[in-house]
Protein backbone atom coordinates (compact mmCIF):
# COMPACT_ATOMS: atom_id res chain seq x y z
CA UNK A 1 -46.26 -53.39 -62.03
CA UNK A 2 -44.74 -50.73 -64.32
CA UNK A 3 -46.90 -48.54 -62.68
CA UNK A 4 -46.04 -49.04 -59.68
CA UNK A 5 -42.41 -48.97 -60.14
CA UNK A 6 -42.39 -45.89 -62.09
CA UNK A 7 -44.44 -44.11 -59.38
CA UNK A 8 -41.37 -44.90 -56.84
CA UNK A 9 -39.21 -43.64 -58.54
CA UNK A 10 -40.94 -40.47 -58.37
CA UNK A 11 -39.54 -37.08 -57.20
CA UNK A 12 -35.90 -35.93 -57.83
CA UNK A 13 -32.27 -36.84 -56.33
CA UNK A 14 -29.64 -33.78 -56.02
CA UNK A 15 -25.96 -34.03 -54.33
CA UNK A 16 -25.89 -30.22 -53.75
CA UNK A 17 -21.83 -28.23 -53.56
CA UNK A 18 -22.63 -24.78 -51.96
CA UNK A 19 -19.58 -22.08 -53.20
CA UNK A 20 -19.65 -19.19 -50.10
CA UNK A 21 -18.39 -16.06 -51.83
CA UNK A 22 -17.71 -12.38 -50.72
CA UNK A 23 -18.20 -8.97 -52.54
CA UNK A 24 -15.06 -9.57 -53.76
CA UNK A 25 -15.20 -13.18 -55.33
CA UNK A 26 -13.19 -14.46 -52.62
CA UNK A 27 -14.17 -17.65 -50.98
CA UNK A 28 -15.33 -17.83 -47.27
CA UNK A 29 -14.31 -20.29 -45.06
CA UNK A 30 -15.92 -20.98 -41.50
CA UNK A 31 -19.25 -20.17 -42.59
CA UNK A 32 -22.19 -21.97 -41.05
CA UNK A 33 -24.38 -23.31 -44.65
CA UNK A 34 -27.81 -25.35 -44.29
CA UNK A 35 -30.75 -26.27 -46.93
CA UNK A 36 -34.04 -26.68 -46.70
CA UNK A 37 -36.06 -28.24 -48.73
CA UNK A 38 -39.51 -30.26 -49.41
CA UNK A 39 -39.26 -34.00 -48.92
CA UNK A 40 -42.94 -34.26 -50.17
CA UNK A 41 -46.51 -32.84 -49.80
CA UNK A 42 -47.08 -34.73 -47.00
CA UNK A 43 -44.45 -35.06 -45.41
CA UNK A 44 -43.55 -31.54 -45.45
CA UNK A 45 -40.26 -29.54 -45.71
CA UNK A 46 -36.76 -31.20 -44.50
CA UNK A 47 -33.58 -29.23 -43.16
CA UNK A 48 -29.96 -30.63 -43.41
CA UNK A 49 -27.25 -30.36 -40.98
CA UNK A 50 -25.50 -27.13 -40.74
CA UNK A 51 -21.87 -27.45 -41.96
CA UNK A 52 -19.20 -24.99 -42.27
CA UNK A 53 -17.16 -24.30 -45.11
CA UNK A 54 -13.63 -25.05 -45.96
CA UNK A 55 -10.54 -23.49 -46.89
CA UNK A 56 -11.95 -23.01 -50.35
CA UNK A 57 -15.50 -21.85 -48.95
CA UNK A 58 -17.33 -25.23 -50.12
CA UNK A 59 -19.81 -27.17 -48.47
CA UNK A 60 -21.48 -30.41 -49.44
CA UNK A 61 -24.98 -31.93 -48.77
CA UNK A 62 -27.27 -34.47 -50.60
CA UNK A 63 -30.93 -33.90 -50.91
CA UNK A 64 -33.60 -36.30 -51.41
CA UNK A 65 -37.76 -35.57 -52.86
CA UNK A 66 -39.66 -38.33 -51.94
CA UNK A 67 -43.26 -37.14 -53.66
CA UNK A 68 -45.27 -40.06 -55.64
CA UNK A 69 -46.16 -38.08 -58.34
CA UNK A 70 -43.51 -36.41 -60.30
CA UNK A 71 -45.64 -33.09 -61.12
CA UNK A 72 -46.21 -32.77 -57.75
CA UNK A 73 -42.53 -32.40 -56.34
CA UNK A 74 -41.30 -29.30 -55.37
CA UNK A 75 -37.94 -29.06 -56.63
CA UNK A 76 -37.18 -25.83 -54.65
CA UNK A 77 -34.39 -26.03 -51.79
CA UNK A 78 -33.37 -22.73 -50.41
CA UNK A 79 -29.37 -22.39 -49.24
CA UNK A 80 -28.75 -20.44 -45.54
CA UNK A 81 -25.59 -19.20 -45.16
CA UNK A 82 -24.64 -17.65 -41.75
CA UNK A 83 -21.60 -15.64 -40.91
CA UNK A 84 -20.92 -13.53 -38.43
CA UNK A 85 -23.42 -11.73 -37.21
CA UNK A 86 -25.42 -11.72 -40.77
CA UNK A 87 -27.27 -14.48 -42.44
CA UNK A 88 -27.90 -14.54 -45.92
CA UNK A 89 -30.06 -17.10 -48.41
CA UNK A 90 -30.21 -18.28 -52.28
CA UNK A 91 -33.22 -20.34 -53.73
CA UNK A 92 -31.77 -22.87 -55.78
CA UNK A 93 -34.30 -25.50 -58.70
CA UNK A 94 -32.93 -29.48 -58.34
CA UNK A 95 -31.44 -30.62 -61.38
CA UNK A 96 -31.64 -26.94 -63.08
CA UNK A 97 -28.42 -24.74 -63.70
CA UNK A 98 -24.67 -25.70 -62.72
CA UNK A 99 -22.42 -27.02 -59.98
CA UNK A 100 -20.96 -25.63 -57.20
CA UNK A 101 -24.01 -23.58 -56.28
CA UNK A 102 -22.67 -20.09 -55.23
CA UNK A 103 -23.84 -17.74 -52.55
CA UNK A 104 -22.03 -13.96 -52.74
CA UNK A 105 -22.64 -12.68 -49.19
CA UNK A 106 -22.53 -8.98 -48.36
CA UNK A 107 -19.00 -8.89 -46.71
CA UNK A 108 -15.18 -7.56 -47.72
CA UNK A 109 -11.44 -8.38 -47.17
CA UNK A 110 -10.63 -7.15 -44.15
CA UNK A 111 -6.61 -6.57 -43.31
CA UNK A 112 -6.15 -6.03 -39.52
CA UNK A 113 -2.58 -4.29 -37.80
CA UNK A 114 -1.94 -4.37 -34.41
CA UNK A 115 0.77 -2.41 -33.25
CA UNK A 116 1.50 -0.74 -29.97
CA UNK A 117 1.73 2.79 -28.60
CA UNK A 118 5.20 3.67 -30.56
CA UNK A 119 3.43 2.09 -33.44
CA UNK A 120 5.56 -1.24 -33.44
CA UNK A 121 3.75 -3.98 -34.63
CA UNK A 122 2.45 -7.14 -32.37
CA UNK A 123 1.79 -10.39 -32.71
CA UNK A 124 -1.54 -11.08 -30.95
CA UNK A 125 -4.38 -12.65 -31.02
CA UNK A 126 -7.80 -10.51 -31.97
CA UNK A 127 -11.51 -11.56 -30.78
CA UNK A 128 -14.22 -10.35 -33.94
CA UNK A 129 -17.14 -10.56 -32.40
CA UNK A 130 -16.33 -12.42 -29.23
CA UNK A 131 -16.82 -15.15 -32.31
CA UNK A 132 -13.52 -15.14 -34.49
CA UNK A 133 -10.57 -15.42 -33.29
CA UNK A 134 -7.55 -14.45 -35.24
CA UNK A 135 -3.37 -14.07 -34.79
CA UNK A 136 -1.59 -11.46 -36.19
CA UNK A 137 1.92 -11.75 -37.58
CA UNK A 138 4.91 -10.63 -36.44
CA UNK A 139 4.56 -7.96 -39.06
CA UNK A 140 1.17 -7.47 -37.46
CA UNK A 141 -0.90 -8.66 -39.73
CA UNK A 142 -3.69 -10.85 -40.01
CA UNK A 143 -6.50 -11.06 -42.65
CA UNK A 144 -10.60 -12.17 -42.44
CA UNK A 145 -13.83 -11.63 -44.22
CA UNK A 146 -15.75 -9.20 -42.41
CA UNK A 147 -19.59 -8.37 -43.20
CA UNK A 148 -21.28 -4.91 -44.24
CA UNK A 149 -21.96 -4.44 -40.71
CA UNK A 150 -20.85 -2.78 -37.18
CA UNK A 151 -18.15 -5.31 -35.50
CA UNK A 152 -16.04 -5.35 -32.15
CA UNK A 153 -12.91 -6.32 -32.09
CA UNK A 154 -11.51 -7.01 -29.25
CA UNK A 155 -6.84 -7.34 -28.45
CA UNK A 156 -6.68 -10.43 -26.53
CA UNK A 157 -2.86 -9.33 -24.25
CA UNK A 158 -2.72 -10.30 -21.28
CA UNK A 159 -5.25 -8.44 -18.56
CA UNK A 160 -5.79 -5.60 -21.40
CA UNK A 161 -9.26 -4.30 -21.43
CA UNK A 162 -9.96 -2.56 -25.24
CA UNK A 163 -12.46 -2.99 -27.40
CA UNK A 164 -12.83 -0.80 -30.96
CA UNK A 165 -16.04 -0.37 -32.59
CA UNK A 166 -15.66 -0.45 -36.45
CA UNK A 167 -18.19 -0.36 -39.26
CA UNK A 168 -17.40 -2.00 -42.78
CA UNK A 169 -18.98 -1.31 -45.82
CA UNK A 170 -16.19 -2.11 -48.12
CA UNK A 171 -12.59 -3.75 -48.20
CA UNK A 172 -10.61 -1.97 -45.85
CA UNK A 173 -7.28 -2.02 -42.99
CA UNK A 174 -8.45 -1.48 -39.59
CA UNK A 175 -5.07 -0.10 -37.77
CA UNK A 176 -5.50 -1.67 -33.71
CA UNK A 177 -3.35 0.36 -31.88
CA UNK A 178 -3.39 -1.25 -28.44
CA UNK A 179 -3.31 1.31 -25.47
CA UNK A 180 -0.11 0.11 -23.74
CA UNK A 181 2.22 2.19 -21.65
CA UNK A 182 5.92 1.99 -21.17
CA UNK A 183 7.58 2.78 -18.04
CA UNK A 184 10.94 3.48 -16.41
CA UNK A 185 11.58 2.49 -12.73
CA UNK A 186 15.15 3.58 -11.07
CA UNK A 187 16.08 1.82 -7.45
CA UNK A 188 18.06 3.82 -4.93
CA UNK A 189 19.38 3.52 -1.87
CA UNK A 190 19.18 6.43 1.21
CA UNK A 191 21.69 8.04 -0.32
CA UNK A 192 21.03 8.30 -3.65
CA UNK A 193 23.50 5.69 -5.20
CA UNK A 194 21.68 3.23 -7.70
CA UNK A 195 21.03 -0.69 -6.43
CA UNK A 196 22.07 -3.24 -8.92
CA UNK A 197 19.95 -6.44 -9.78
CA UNK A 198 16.80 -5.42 -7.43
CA UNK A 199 13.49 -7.48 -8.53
CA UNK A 200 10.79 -5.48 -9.87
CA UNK A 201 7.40 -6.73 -10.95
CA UNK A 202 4.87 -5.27 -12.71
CA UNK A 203 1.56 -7.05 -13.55
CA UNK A 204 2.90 -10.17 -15.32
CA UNK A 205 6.25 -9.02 -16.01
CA UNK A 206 9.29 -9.11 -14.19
CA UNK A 207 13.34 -7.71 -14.50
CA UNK A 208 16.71 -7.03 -12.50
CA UNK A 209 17.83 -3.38 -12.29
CA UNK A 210 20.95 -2.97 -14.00
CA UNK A 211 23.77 -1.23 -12.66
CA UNK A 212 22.27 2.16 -12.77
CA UNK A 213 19.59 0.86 -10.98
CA UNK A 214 17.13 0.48 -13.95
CA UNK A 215 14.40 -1.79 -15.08
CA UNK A 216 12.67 -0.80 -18.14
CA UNK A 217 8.84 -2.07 -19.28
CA UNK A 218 6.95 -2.39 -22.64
CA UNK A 219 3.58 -2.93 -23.15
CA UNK A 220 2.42 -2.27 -19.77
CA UNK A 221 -1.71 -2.43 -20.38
CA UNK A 222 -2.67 -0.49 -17.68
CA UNK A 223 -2.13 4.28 -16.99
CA UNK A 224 -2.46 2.99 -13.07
CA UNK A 225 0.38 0.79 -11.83
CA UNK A 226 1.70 -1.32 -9.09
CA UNK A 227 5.52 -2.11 -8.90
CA UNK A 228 6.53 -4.89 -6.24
CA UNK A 229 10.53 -4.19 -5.53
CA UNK A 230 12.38 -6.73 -3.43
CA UNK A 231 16.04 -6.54 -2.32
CA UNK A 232 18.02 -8.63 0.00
CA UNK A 233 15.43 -8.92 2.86
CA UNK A 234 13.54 -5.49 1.87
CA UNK A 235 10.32 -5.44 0.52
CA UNK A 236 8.36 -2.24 -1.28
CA UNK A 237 5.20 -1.66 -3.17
CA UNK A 238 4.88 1.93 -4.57
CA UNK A 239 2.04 2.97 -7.21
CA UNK A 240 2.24 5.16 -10.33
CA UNK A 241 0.35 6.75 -12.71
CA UNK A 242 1.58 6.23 -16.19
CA UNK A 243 -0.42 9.24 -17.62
CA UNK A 244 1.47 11.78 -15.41
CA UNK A 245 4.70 10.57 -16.10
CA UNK A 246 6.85 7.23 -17.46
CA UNK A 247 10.03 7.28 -15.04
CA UNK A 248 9.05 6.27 -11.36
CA UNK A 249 12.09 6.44 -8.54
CA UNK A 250 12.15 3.84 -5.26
CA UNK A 251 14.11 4.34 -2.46
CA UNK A 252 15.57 1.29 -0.50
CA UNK A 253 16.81 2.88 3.07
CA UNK A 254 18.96 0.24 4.36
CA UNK A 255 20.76 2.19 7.31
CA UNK A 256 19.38 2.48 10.70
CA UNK A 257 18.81 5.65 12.90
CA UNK A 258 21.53 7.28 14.93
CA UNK A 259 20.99 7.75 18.06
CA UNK A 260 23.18 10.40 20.31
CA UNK A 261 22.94 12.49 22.89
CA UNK A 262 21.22 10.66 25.55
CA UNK A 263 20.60 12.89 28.77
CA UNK A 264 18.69 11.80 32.00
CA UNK A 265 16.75 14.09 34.15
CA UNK A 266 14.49 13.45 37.53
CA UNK A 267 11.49 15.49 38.22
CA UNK A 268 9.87 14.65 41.01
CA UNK A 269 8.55 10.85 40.60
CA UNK A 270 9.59 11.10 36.95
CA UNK A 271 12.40 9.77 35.27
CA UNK A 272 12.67 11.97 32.03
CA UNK A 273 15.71 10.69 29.09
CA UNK A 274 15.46 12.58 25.77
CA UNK A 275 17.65 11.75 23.07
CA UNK A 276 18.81 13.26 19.59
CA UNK A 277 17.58 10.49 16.91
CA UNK A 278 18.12 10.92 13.70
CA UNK A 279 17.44 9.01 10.10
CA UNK A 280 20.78 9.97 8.12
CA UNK A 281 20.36 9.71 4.48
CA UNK A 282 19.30 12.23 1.81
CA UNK A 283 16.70 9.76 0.88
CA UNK A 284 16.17 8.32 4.39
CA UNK A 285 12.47 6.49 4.67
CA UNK A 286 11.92 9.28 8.12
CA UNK A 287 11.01 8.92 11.73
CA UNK A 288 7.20 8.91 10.71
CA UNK A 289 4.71 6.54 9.77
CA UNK A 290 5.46 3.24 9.99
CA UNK A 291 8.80 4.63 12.27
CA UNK A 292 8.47 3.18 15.82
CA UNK A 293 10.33 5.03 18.84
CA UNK A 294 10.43 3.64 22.27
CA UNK A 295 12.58 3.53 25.65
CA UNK A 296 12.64 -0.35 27.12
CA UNK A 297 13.18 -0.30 31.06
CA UNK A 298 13.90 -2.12 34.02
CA UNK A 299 13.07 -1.59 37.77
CA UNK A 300 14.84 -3.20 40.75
CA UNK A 301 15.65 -6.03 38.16
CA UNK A 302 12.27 -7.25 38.72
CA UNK A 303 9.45 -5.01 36.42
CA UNK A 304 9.84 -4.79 32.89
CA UNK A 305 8.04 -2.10 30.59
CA UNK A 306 8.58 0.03 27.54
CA UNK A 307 7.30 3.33 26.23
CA UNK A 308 7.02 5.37 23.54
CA UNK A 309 9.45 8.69 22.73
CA UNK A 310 7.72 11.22 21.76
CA UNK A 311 9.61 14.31 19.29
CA UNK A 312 9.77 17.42 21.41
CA UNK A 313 12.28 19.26 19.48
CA UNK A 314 14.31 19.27 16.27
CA UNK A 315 15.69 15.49 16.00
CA UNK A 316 15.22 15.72 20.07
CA UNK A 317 13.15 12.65 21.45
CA UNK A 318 11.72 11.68 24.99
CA UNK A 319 10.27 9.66 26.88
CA UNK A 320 9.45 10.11 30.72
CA UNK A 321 9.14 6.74 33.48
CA UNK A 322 7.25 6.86 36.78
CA UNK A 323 9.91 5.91 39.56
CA UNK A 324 8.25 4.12 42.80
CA UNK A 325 9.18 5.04 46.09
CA UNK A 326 10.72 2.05 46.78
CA UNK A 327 12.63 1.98 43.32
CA UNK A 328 16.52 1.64 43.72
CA UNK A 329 17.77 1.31 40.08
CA UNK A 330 16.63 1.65 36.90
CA UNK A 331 17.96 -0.23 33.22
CA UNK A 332 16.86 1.50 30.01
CA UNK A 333 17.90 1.30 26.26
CA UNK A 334 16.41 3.24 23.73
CA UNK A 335 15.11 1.14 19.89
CA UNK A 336 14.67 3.40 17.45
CA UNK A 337 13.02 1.58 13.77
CA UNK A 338 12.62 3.98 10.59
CA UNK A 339 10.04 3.81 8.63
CA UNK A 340 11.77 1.01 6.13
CA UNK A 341 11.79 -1.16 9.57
CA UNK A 342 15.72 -0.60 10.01
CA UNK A 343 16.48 -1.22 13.55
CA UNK A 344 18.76 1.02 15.97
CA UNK A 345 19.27 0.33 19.52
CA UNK A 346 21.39 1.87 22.52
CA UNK A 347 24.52 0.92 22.56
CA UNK A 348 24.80 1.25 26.08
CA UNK A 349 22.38 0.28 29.09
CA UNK A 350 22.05 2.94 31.77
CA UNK A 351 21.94 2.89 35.49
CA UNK A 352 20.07 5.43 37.44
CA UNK A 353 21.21 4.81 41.46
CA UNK A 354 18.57 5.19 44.36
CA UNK A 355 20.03 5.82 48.02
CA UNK A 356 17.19 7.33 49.71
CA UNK A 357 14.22 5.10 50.43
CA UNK A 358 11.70 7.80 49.63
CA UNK A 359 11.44 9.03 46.51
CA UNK A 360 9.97 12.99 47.59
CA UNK A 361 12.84 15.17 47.95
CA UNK A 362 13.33 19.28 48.17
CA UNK A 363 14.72 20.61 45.47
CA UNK A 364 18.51 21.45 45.87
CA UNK A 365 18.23 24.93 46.57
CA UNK A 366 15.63 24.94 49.06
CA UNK A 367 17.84 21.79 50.36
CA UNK A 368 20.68 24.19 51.24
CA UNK A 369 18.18 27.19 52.51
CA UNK A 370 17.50 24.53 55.08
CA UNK A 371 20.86 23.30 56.00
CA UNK A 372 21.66 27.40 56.64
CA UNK A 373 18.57 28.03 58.49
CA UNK A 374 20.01 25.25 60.66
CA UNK A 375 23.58 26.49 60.96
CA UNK A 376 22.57 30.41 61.83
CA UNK A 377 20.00 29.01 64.67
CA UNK A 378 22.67 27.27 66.18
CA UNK A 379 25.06 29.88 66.25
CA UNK A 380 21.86 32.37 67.53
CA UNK A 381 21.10 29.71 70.27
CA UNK A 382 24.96 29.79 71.03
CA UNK A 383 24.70 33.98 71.15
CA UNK A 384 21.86 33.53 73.34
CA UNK A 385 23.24 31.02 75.96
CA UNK A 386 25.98 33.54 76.42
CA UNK A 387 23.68 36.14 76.82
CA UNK A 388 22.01 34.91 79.12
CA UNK A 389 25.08 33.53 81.64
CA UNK A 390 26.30 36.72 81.28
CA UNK A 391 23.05 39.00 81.99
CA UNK A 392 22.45 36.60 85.48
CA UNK A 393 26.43 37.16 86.15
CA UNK A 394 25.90 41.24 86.01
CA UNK A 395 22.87 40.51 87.92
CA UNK A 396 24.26 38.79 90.92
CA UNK A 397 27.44 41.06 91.24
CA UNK A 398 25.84 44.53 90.53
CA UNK A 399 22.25 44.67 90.79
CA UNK A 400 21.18 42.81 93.86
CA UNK A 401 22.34 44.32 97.23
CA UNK A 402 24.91 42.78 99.70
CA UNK A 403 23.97 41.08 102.93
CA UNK A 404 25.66 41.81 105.96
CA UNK A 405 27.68 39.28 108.11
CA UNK A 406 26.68 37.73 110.87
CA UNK A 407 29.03 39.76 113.42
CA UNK A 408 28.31 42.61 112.01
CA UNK A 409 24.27 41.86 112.32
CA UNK A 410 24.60 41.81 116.03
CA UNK A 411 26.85 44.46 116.75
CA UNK A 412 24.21 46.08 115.16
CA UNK A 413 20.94 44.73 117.13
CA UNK A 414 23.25 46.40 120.14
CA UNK A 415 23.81 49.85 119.74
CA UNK A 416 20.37 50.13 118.37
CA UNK A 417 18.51 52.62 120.69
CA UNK A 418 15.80 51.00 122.70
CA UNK A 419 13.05 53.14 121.42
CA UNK A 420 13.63 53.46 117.76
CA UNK A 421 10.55 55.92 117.48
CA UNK A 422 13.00 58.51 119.86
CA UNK A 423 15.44 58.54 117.39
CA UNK A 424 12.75 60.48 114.80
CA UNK A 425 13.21 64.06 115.14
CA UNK A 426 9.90 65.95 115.96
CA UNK A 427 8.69 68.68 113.63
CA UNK A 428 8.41 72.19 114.65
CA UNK A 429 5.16 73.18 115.72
């Protein structure tokens, strides 16, 4: 029975505190610590739990060798430590040498500052690793154990996209200096005079322009920039490039075109009406691009139509409509929209007046060449009818010969000699 008891109790019993040190004798929390060990011959070997350290770098574990025979126990156990990207290991003997069991890994005190472009610090939180994550101070600090290795460390603000390489190989201060970019935006109206408390975004930030029109950003973690602006019922994005330059200007044109000078011509079957338009403003938003010119009409009250105005000289626009012969009046206005969608109309409608059916007429001056051809050949047909009365007149009384009365035509048949041929004188022989 002694035996047999005895050989139970066999093998060894250790409750094992694991000390996780670095180069400097400073304890190491957060590190991942196992042990493995033999359990017994046959058996074979046993692996705890992994467990991380504490605050003071300790870990616990108990281990257990089952083997029958006491020379036969391996009292070996081998302590993993893992951290960071390295892993390290310590053999330890059961029941041989003193507690806490310490493991000095290969890593150094690390002191991180993150600060920004003007070299300000920030409080922010730092990825090691895509593993650790860390807060700096608002000093901006923050402290770690890092191993003898290469690392990335990573500024987690807002969408900012850098990463820094670093390589330790003893205890250093890695200075972050985030890539941020700081930017001045000035609102202005057409004419140059500064709008008070317009919005203006920027990524995730957003401010009122004071009353010179300004809105100042920090931080900004992007060179290539959008600004949203919004005012009253205006709306404007505009893009910058912080690498060329940190002031930015927008305009807000709030006035509508002027429009003047409104003329109507006919040619032909065309109705032509130019007009001068103009954008005033130093800083006017223009007559181009997203501008919108056009001349709304009416016919006989009944057909409806617009179209555009096209620029045909300085500040001088038209726009030409196709009259129908049987038009008799035509309505038009002219809406002129800048380019920041202000809106000018007409302030009159016109009235063109048809009184001929027909819409094909002469020109004016070949009009009056007519109406003279027509005067002269009446006055020539006048000449001529005179003429002519008189010519017959002359005729009748001078000209033709006069015919003897009717006495006097037979006195004459009676003294006429018998034998008219006697009355011929005969020729000497």
């Amino acid at each position: 029975m002694l035996i047999i008891i005895s050989s139970l109790f066999a093998g060894w019993y250790e409750e094992v505190e694991v000390r996780v040190l670095d180069k400097s004798y400073s304890p190491v929390s957060n590190a991942t610590v196992y042990i493995q060990w033999e359990i017994s011959k046959t058996r074979g070997n046993a692996t705890t739990k992994p467990s991380l350290t504490n605050e003071k770098g300790r870990a616990y574990f108990k281990l257990t060798n089952v083997e029958f025979k006491d020379s036969d126990a391996n009292k070996d156990y081998i302590v993993y430590v893992e951290y960071q990207n390295s892993k390290f290991s310590k053999k330890f003997t059961a029941n041989t040498g003193v507690m806490p069991r310490t493991v000095v890994i290969d890593a150094y005190p690390v002191v991180i500052r993150a600060t920004d472009n003007d070299n300000k610090p920030m409080s922010i939180k730092i990825l090691i690793d895509n593993k650790i994550e860390l807060t700096t101070d608002q000093n901006g600090y923050a402290e770690c154990i890092m191993t003898a290795e290469e690392h990335t460390i990573k500024p987690i603000f807002y969408d900012l996209e850098q990463v820094k390489q670093v390589k330790i190989e003893n205890r250093t201060t890695i200075n972050l200096k985030l890539e941020l970019y700081s930017f001045n935006l000035k609102v202005i109206d057409e004419n140059g005079q500064p709008i008070e408390k317009a919005s203006v975004t920027i990524g995730p930030f957003l401010y009122k322009t004071d009353q010179n029109g300004s809105a100042q950003f920090y931080n900004l973690t992007k060179k290539n920039i959008w600004a949203q602006i919004n005012y009253q019922k205006y709306s404007i994005q505009a893009s910058f490039d912080l690498e060329k330059s940190n002031q930015g200007t927008v305009v807000i044109d709030r006035t509508p075109p002027l429009i003047k000078d409104i003329h109507t011509t006919r040619e032909g079957d065309k109705l032509q009406i130019r007009a001068v338009i103009e954008d005033p403003g130093k800083y006017a938003s223009g007559l181009t691009g997203k501008a919108n010119l056009k001349l709304i009409y009416k016919i006989n009250e009944e057909k409806e139509g617009f179209v555009p105005m096209y620029l045909v000289a300085y500040n001088t626009y038209e726009a030409l409509i196709r009259i129908d012969p049987d038009t008799k009046n035509i309505k038009y206005t002219i809406e002129a929209t800048d380019a920041n969608s202000n809106t000018a109309v007409s302030s009159d409608v016109y009235v063109l007046e048809r009184k001929e059916s027909s819409i094909t007429q002469e020109p004016q001056n070949r009009q009056n060449l007519s109406e003279m051809l027509n005067t002269q050949n009446i006055f020539i047909f006048i000449i001529l009818i005179i003429v002519g009365i008189g010519s017959y007149y002359f005729y009748k009384t001078k000209i033709q010969p006069k015919q003897p009365s009717s006495g006097q035509e037979k006195q004459f048949q009676q003294s006429a000699p018998k034998d008219i041929f006697k009355a011929v004188p005969k020729k000497n022989q």
